[in-house]
C-alpha atoms as a PDB file:
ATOM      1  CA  UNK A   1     -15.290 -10.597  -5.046  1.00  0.00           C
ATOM      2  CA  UNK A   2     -16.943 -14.200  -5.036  1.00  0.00           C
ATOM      3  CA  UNK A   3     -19.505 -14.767  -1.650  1.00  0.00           C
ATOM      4  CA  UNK A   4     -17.210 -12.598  -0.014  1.00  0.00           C
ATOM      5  CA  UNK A   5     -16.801  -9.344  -2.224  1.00  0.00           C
ATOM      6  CA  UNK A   6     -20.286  -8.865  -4.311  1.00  0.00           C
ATOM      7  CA  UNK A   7     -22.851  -6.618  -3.273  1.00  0.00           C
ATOM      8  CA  UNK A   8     -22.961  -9.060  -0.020  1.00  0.00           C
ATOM      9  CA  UNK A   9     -20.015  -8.086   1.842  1.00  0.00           C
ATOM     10  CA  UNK A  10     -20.290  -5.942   5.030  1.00  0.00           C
ATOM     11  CA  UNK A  11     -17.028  -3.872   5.211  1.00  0.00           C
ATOM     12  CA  UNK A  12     -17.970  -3.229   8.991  1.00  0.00           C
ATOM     13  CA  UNK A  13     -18.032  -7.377   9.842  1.00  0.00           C
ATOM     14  CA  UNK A  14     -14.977  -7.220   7.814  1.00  0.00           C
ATOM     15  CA  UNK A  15     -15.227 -10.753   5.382  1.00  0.00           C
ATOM     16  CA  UNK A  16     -18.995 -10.410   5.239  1.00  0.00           C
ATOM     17  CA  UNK A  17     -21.523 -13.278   6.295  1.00  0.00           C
ATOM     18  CA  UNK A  18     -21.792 -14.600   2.922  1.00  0.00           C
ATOM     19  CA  UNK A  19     -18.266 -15.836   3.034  1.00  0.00           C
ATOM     20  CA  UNK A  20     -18.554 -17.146   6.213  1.00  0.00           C
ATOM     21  CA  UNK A  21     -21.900 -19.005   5.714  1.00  0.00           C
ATOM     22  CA  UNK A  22     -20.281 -20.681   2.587  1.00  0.00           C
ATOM     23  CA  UNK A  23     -16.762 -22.000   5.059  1.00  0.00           C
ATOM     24  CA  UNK A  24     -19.434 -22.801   7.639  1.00  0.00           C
ATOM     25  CA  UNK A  25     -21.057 -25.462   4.751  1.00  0.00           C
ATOM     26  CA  UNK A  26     -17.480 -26.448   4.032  1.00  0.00           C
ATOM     27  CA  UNK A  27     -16.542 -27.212   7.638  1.00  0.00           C
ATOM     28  CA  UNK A  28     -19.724 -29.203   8.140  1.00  0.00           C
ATOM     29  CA  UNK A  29     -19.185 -31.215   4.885  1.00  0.00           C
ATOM     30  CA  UNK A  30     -15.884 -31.877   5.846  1.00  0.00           C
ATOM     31  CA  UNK A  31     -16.909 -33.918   9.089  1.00  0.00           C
ATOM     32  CA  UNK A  32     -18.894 -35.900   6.884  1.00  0.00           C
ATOM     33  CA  UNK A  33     -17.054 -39.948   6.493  1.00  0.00           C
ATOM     34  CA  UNK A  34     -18.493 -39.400   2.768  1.00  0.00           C
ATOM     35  CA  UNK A  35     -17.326 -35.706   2.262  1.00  0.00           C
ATOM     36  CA  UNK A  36     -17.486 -34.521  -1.065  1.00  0.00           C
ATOM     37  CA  UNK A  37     -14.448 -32.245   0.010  1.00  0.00           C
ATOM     38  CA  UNK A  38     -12.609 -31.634   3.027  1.00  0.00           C
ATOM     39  CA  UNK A  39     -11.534 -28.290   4.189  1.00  0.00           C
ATOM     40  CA  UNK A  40      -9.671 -28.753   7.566  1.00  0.00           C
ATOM     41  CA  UNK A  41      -9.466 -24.928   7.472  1.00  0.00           C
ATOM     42  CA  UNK A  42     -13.027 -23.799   6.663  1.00  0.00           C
ATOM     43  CA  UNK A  43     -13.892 -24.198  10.416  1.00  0.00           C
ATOM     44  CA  UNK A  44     -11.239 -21.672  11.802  1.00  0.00           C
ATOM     45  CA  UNK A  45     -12.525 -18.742   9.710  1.00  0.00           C
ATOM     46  CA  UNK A  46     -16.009 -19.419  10.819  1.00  0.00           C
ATOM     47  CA  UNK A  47     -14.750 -19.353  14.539  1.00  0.00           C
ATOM     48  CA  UNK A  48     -12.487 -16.094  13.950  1.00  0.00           C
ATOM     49  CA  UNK A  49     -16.123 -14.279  13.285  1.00  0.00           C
ATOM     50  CA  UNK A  50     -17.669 -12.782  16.005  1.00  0.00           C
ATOM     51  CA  UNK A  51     -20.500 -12.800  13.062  1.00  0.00           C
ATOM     52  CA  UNK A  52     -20.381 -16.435  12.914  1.00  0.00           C
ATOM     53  CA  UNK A  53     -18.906 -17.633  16.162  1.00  0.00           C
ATOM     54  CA  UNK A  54     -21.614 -19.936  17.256  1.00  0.00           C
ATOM     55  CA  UNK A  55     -22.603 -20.922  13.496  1.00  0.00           C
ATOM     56  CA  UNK A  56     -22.389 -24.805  13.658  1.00  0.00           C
ATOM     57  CA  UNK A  57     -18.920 -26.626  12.007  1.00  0.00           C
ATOM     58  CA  UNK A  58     -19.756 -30.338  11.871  1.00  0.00           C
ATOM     59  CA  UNK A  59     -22.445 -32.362  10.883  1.00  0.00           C
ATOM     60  CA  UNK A  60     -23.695 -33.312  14.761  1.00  0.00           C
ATOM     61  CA  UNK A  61     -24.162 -29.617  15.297  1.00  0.00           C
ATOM     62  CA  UNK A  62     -26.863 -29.314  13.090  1.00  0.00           C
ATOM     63  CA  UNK A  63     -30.864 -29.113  14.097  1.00  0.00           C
ATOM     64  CA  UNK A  64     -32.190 -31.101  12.027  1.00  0.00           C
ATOM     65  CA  UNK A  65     -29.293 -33.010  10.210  1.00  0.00           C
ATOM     66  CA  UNK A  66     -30.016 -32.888   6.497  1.00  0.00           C
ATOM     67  CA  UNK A  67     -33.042 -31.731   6.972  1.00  0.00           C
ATOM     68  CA  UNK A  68     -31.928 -28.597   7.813  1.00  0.00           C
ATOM     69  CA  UNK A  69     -32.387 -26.700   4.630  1.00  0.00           C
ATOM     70  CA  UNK A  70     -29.998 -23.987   5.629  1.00  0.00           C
ATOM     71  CA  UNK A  71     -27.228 -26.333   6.529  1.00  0.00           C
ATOM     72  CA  UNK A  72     -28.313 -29.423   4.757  1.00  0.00           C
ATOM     73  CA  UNK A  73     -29.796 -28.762   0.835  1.00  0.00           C
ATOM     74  CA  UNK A  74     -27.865 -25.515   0.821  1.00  0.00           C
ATOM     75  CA  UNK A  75     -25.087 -26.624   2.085  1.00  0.00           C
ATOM     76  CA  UNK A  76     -24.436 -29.514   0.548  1.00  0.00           C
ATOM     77  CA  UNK A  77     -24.656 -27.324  -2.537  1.00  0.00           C
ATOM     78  CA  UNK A  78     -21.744 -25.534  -1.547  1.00  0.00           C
ATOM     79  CA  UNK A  79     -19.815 -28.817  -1.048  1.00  0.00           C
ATOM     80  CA  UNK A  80     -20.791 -30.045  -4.269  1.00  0.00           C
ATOM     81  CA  UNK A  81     -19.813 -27.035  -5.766  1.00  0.00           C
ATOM     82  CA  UNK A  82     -16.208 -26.760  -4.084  1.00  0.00           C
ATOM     83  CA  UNK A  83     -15.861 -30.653  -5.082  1.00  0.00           C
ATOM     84  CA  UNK A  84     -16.533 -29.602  -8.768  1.00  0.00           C
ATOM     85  CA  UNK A  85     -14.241 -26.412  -9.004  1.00  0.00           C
ATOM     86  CA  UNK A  86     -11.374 -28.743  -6.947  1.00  0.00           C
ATOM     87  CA  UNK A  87     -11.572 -31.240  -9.532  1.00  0.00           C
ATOM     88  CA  UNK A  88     -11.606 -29.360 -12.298  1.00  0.00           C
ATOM     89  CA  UNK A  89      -8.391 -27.436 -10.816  1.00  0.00           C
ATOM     90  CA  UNK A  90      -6.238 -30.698  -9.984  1.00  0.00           C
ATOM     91  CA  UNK A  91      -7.350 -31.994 -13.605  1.00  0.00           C
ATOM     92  CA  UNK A  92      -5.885 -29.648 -15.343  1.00  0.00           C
ATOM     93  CA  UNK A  93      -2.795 -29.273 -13.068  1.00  0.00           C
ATOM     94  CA  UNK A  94      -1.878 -32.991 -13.159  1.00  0.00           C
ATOM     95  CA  UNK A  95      -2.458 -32.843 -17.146  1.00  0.00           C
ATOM     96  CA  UNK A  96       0.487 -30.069 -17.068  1.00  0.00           C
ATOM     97  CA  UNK A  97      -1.293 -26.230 -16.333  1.00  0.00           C
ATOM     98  CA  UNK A  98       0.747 -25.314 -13.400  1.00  0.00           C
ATOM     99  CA  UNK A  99      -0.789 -21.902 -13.397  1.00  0.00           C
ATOM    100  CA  UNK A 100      -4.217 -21.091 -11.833  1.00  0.00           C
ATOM    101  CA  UNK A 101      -6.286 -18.107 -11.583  1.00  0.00           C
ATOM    102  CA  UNK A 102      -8.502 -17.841  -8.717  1.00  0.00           C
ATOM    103  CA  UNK A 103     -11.073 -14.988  -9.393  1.00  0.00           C
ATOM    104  CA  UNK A 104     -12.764 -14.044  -6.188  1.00  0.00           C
ATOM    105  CA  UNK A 105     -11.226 -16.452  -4.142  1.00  0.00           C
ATOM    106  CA  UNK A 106     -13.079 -15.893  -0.735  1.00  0.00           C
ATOM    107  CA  UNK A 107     -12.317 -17.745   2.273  1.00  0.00           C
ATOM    108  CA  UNK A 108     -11.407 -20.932   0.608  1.00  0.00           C
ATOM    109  CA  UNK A 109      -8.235 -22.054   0.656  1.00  0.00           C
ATOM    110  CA  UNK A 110      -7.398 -24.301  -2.301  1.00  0.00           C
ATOM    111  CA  UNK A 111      -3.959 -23.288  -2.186  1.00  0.00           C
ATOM    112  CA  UNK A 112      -3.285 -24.915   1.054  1.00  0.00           C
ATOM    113  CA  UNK A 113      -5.481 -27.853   1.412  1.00  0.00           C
ATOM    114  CA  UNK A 114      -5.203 -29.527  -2.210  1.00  0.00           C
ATOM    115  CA  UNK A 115      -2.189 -31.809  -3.442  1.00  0.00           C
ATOM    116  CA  UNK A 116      -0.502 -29.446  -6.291  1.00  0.00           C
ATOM    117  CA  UNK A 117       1.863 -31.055  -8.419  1.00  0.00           C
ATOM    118  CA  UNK A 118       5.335 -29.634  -7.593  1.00  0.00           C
ATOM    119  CA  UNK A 119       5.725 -26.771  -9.842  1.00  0.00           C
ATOM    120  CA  UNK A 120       1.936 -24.932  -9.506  1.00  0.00           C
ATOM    121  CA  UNK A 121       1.174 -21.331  -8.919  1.00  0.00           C
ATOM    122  CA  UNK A 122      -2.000 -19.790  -7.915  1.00  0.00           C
ATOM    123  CA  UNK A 123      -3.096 -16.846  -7.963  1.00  0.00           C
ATOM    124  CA  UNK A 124      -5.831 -15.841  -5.566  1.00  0.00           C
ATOM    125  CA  UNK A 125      -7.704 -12.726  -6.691  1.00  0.00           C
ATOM    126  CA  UNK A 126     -10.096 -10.507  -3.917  1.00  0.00           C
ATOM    127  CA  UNK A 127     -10.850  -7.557  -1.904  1.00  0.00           C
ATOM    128  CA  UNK A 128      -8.355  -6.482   0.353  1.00  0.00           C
ATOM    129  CA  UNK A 129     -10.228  -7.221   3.752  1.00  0.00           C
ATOM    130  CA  UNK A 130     -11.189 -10.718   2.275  1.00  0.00           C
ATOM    131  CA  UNK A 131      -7.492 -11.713   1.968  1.00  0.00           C
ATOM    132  CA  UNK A 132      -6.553  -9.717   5.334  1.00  0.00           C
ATOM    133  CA  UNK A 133      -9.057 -11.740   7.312  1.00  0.00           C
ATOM    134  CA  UNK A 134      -7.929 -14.676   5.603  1.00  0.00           C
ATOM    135  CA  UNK A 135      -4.035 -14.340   6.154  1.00  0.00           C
ATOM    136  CA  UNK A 136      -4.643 -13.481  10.190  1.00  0.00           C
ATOM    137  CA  UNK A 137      -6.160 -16.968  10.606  1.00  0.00           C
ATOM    138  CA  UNK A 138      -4.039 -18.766   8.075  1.00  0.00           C
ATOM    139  CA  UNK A 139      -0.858 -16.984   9.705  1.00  0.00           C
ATOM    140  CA  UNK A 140      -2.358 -17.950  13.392  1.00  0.00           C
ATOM    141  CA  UNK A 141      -2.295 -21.587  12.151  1.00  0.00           C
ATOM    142  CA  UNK A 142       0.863 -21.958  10.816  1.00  0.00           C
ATOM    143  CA  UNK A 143      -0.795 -23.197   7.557  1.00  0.00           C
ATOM    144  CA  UNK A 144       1.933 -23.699   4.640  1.00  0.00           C
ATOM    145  CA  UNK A 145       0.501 -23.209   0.702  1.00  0.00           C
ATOM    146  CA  UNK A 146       1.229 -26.676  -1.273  1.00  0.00           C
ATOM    147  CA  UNK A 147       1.974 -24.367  -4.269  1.00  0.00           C
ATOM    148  CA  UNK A 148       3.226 -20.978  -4.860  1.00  0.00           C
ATOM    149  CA  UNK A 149       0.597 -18.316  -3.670  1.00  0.00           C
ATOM    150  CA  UNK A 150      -0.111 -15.143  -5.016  1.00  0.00           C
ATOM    151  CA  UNK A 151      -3.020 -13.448  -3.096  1.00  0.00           C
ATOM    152  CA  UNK A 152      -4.013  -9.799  -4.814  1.00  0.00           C
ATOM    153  CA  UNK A 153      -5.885  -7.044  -3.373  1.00  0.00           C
ATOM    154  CA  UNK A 154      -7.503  -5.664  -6.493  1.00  0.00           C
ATOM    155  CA  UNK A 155     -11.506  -5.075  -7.500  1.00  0.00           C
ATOM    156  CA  UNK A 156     -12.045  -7.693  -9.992  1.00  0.00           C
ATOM    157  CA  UNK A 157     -14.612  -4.867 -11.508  1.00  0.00           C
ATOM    158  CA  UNK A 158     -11.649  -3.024 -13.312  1.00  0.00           C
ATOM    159  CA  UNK A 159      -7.810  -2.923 -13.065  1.00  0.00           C
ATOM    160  CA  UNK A 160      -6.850  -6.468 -11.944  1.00  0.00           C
ATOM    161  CA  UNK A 161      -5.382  -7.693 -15.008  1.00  0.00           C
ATOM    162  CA  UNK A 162      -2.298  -5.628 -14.016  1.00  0.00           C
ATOM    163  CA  UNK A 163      -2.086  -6.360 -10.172  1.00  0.00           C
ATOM    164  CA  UNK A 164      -1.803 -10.400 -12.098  1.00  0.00           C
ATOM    165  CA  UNK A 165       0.903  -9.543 -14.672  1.00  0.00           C
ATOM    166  CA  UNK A 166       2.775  -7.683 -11.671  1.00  0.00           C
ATOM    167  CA  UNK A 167       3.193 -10.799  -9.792  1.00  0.00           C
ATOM    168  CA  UNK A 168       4.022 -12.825 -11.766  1.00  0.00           C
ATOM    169  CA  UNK A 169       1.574 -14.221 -14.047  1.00  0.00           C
ATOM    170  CA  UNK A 170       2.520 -15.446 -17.688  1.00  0.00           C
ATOM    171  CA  UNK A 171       0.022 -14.710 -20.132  1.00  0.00           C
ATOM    172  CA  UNK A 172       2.105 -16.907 -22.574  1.00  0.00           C
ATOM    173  CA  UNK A 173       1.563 -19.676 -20.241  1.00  0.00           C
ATOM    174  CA  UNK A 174      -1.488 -22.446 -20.319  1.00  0.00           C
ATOM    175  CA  UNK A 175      -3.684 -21.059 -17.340  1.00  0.00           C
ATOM    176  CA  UNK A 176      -6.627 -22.541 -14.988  1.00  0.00           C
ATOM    177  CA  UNK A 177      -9.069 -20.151 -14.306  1.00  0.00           C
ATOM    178  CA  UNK A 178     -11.799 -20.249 -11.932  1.00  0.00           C
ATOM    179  CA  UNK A 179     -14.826 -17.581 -10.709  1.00  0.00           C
ATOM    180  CA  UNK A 180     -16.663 -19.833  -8.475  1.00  0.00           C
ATOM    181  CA  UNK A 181     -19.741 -17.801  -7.093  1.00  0.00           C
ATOM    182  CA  UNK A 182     -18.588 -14.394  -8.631  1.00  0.00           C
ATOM    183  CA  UNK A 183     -20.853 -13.486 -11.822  1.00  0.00           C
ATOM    184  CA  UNK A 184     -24.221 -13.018 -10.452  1.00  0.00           C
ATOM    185  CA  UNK A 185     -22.221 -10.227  -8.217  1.00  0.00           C
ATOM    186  CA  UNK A 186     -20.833  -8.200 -10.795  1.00  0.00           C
ATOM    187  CA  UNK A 187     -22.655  -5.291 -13.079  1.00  0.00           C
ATOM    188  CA  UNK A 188     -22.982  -7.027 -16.925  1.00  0.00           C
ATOM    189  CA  UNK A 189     -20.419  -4.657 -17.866  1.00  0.00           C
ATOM    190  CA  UNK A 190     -18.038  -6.001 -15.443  1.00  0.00           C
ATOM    191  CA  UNK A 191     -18.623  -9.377 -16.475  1.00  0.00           C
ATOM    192  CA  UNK A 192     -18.013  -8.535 -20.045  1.00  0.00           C
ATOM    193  CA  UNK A 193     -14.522  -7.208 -19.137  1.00  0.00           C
ATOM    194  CA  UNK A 194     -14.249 -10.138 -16.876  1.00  0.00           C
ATOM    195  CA  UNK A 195     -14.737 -12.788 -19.398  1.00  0.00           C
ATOM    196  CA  UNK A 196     -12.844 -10.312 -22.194  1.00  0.00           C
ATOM    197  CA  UNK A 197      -9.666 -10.250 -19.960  1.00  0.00           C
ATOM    198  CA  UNK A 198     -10.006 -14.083 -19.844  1.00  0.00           C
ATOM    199  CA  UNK A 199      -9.595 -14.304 -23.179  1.00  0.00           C
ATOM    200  CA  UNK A 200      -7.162 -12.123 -23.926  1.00  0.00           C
ATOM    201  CA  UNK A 201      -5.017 -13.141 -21.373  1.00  0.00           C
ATOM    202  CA  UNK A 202      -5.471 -17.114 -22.013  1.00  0.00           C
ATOM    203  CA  UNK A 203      -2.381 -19.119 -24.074  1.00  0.00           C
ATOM    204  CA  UNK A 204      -3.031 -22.093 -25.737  1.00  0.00           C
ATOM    205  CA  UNK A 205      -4.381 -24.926 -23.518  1.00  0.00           C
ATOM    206  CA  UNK A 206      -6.083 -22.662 -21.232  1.00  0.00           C
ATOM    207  CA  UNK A 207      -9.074 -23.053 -19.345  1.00  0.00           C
ATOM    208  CA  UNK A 208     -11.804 -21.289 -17.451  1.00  0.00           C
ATOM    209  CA  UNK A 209     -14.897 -22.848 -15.046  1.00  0.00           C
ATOM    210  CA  UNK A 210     -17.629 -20.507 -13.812  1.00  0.00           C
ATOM    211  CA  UNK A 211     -20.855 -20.064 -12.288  1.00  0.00           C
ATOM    212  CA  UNK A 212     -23.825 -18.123 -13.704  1.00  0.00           C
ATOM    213  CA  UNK A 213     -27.788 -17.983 -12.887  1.00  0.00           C
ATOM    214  CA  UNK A 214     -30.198 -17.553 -15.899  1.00  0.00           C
ATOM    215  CA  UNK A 215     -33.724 -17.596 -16.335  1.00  0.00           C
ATOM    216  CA  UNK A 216     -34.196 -15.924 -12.771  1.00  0.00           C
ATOM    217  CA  UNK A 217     -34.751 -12.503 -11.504  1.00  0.00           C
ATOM    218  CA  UNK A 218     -33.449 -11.974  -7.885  1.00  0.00           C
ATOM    219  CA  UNK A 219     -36.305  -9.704  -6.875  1.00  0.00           C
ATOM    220  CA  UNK A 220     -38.525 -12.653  -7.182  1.00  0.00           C
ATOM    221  CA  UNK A 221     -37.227 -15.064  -5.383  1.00  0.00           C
ATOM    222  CA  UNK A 222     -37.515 -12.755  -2.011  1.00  0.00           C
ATOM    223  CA  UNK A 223     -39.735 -15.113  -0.607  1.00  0.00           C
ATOM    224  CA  UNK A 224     -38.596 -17.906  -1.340  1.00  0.00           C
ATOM    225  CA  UNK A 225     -38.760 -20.121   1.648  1.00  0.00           C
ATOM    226  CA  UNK A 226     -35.074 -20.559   1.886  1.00  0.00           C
ATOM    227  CA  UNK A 227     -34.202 -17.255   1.103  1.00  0.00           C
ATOM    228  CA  UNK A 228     -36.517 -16.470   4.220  1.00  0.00           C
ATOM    229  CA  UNK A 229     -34.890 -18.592   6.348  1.00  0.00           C
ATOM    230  CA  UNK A 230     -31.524 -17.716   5.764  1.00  0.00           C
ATOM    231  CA  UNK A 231     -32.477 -14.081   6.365  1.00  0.00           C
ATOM    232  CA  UNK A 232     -33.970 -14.358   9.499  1.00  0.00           C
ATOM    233  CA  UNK A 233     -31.711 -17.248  10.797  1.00  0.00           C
ATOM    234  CA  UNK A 234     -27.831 -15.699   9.973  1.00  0.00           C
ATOM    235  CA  UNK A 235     -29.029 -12.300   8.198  1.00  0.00           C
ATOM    236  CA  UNK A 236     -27.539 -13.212   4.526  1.00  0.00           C
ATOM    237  CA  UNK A 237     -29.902 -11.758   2.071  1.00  0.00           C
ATOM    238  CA  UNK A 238     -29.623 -14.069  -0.761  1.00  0.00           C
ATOM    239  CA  UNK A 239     -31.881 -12.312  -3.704  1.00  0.00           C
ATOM    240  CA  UNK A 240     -30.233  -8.975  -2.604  1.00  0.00           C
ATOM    241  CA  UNK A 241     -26.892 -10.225  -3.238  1.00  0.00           C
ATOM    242  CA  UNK A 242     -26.807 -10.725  -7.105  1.00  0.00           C
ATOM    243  CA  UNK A 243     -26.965  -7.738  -9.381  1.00  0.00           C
ATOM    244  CA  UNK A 244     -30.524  -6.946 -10.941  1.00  0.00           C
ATOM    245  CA  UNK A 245     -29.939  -6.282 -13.927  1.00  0.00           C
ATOM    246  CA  UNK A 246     -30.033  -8.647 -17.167  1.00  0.00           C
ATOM    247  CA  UNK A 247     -27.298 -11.001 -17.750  1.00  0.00           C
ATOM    248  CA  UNK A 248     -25.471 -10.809 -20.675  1.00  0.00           C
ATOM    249  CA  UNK A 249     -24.596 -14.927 -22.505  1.00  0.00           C
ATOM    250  CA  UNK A 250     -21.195 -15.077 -21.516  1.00  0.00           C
ATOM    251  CA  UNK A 251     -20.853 -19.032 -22.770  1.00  0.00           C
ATOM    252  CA  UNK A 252     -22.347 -17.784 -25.630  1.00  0.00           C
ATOM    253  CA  UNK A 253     -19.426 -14.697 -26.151  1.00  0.00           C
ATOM    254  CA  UNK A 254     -16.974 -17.551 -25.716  1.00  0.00           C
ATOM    255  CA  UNK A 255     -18.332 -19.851 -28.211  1.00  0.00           C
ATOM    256  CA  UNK A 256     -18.433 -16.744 -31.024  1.00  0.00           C
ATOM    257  CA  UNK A 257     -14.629 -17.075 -29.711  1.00  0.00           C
ATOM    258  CA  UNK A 258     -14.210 -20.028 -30.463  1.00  0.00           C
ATOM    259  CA  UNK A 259     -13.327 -21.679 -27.187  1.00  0.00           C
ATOM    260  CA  UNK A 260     -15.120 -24.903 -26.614  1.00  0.00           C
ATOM    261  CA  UNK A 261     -18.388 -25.038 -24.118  1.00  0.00           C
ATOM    262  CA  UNK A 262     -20.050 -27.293 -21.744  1.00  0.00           C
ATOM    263  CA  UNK A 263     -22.871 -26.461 -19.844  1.00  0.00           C
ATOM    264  CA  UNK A 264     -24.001 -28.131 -16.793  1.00  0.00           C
ATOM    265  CA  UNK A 265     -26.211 -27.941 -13.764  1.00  0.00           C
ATOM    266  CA  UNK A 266     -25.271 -28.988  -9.771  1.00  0.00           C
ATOM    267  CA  UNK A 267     -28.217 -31.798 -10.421  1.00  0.00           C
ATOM    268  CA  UNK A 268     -25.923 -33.298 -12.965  1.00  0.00           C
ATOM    269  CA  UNK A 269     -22.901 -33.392 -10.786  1.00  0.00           C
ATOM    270  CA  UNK A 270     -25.309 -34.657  -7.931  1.00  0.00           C
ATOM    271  CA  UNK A 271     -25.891 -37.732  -9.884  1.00  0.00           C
ATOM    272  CA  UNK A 272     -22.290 -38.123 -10.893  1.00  0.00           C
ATOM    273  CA  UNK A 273     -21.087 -38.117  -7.518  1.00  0.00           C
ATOM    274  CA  UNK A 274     -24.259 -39.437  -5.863  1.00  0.00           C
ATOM    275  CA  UNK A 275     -24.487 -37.005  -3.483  1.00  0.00           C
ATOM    276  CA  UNK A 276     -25.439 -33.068  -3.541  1.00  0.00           C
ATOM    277  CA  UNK A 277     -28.673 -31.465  -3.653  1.00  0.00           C
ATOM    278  CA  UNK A 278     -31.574 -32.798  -5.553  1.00  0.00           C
ATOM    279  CA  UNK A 279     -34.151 -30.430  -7.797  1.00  0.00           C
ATOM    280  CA  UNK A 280     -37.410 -29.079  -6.365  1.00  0.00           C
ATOM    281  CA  UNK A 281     -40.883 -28.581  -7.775  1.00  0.00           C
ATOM    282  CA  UNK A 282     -41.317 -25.378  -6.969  1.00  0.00           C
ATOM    283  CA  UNK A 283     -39.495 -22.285  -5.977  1.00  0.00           C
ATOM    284  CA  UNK A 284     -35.999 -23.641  -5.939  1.00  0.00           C
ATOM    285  CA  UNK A 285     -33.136 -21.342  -5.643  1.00  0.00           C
ATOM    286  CA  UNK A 286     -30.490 -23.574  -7.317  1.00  0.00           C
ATOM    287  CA  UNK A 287     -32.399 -24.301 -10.757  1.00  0.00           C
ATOM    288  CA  UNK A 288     -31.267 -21.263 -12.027  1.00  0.00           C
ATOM    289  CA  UNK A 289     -27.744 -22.054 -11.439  1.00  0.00           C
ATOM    290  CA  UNK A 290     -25.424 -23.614 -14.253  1.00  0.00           C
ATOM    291  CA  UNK A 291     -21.436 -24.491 -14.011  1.00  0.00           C
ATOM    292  CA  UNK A 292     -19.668 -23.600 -17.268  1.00  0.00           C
ATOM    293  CA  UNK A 293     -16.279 -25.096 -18.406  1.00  0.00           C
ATOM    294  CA  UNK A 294     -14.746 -23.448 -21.179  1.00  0.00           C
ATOM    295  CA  UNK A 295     -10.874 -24.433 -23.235  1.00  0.00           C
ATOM    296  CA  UNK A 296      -9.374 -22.265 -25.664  1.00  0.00           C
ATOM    297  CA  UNK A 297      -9.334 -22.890 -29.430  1.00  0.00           C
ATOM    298  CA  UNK A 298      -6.313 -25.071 -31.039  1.00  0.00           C
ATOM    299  CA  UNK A 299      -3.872 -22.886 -31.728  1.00  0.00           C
ATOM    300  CA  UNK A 300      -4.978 -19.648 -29.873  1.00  0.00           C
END
C-alpha cells in the first residue's frame, strides 16, 4: 500500500508514479549538505523507471531550485516526513524495540540505509509488484539490510496479520509500527481493521506513528494549483489518490483504548528541525495533513 499501493498505483508501470515521485523527493533531498535525510538508494529506483527516467535526482537538476513547487515545497515535505518516521523508528529501537512494522513500505528502504542496533527486525509490508520492483534494484546493487528483513506480499486491506505471524513476528514482543502515507488510501473499513490489528497485535511498550488528512475532501482540492501541476507535469493525480469517503477518528479509537496520543502537523516538525515546508494562506494541500504517534497503555 503506502504512495505505492493505494488507489495510485498503475499495475501496468509496475511500482506506480506515486512511489517514484516520493524516491525522486528523497534522492533530491539527499544531495542537499543540510539533508533532512539521506537515501543513497532513492535515486536508483527513480532511474530503473522508464516512468521516471528523466525525473530529476539532485538538487542542481531542478528548474527553479526551491522554488519549484513540485520538487521544492512538495518535496521537501516528503523529506521532512521520512526524517520524522526515521526518527521515530531509531528512537524506539535504541530505547530497546528491536521489532518494527513497516505498513506499506513503498520504495523506501529504511531497512538498508539506517543504523539498526544489532538485534532489529523489520518487517516491510506491500503489494507484491512494489517489493518485486524494489528487490530487482536492491539485488542489482548489491545492497545488504542493516537488520533482519522481512518483506511481505500481502494487501494490507485484509489478511496480512497472518502473512506477519508467518514470518516471524512476535506479537508478545514490544513492536514499532509505522503507516507512513497509507490511510488516506484505504476504504474506512480497512482502516478500522488496520488500526484494530494494531492493537491487538501490540505487547506492552509498543508503538505506532501514522499519517492521516482531516478536515479535507479530495474532490475539492482538484484544482488546486499544485495538484495541477503535478498532473500535467509527471501525471500523479493527487486528489484522485485518497479514498472519498469520510474518515473515521482513528487517534480518537486509540485513545477510547487507552493508548496514549499526540497529534502533530509537518509545520510543527518544520520549526523543530528548521527546515520543511511552511503553511499557506490559501489552498494548501498539506494543512490537512497530521502525524500521529501513539504507545500502548501500562500494562497492556
Amino acid at each position: 500500500m503506502s504512495e505505492a499501493a493505494g488507489r495510485g498505483i498503475d499495475v501496468d508501470e509496475g511500482v506506480g508514479r506515486t512511489a517514484l515521485m516520493v524516491a525522486a523527493a528523497r534522492a533530491i533531498e539527499s544531495g542537499r549538505p543540510d539533508a533532512l535525510a539521506r537515501d543513497t538508494y532513492a535515486e536508483h529506483f527513480v532511474r530503473a523507471s522508464e516512468v521516471s527516467a528523466d525525473w530529476p535526482v539532485h538538487p542542481g537538476q531542478v528548474p527553479g531550485g526551491d522554488a519549484d513547487p513540485l520538487w521544492g515545497r512538495l518535496g521537501r515535505f516528503f523529506a521532512l516526513r521520512t526524517r520524522v518516521f526515521d526518527d521515530f523508528l531509531l528512537d524506539r529501537a535504541e530505547a530497546g524495540t528491536r521489532q518494527a512494522v513497516i505498513l506499506g513500505a513503498g520504495l523506501d528502504a529504511r531497512a538498508f540505509r539506517l543504523a539498526w542496533p544489532p538485534g532489529c527486525t523489520v518487517f516491510e509490508i506491500d503489494r507484491a509488484e512494489v517489493l518485486a520492483f524494489k528487490r530487482t534494484v536492491l539485488d542489482a546493487l548489491g545492497a545488504v539490510p542493516s537488520a533482519v528483513r522481512h518483506p511481505l506480499a500481502a494487501d494490507l486491506r485484509h489478511g496480512w496479520v497472518e502473512r506477519l505471524t508467518a514470518a516471524g513476528f512476535d506479537p508478545r514482543t514490544p513492536t514499532s509500527w509505522v503507516a507512513e502515507g497509507l490511510l488516506p488510501y484505504l476504504p474506512p473499513a480497512a482502516e478500522r481493521a488496520l488500526i484494530d490489528t494494531v492493537v491487538a497485535h501490540s505487547a506492552a511498550g509498543s508503538a505506532l506513528a501514522y499519517e492521516v488528512k482531516h478536515g479535507m475532501q479530495p474532490a475539492a482540492t482538484a484544482d488546486y494549483p499544485l495538484h495541477t501541476l503535478v498532473r500535467e507535469r509527471i501525471g500523479v493525480d493527487l486528489s484522485a489518490l485518497f479514498n472519498p469517503e469520510p474518515r473515521p477518528d482513528s487517534t480518537a479509537a486509540l485513545t477510547a483504548r487507552g493508548w496514549a496520543t499526540t497529534v502533530r502537523t509537518p509545520f510543527d516538525f518544520t520549526r523543530q528541525y528548521g527546515r520543511g515546508p511552511l503553511p499557506q494562506p490559501t489552498n494548501d494541500t498539506l494543512a490537512a495533513n497530521q502525524w500521529v504517534f501513539a504507545s500502548t497503555p501500562a500494562g497492556h
